[in-house]
Protein backbone atom coordinates (compact mmCIF):
# COMPACT_ATOMS: atom_id res chain seq x y z
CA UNK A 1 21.58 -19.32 0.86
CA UNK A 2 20.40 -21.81 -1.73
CA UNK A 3 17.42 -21.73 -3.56
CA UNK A 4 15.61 -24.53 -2.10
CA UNK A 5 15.97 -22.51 1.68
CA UNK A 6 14.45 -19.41 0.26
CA UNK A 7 11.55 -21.59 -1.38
CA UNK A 8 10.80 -23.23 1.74
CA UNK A 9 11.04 -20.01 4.15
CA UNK A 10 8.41 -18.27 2.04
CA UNK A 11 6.33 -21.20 2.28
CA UNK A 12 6.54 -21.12 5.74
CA UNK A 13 6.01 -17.60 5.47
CA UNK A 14 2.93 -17.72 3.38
CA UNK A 15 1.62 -20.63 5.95
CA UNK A 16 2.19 -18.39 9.21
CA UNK A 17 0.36 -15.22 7.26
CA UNK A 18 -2.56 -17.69 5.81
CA UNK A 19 -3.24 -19.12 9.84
CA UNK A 20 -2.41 -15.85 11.57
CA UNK A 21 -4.78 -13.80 9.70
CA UNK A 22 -8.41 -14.69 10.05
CA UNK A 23 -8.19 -14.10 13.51
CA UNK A 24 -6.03 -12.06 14.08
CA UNK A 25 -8.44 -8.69 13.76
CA UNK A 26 -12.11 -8.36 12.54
CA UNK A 27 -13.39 -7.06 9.28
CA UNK A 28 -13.47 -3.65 9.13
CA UNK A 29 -11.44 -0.80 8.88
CA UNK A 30 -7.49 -1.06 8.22
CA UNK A 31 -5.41 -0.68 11.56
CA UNK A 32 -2.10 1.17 11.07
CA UNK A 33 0.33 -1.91 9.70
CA UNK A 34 -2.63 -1.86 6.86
CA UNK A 35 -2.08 1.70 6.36
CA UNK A 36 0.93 2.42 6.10
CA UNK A 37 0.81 -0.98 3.15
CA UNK A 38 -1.56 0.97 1.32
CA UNK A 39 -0.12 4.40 1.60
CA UNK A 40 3.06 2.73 0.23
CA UNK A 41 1.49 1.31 -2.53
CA UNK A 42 -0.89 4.16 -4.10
CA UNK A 43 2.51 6.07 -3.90
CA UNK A 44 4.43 3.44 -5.79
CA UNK A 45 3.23 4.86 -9.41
């Protein structure tokens, strides 16, 4: 896989997260996806 191909799937990547998320859930508090992200990262010291 070449450089340019793993440029341009995290740009798509970054575009699908940047539409899908706004609407995908409103504010409040984190579901269990969110979670488990921030369970993984206070642990990550």
């Amino acid at each position: 896989e070449t450089e340019e191909s793993q440029a341009q799937r995290e740009k798509a990547r970054e575009e699908r997260r940047l539409v899908k998320a706004p609407a995908s859930r409103p504010e409040g508090r984190p579901d269990k996806r969110d979670r488990r992200k921030i369970i993984k990262f206070l642990r990550k010291d």
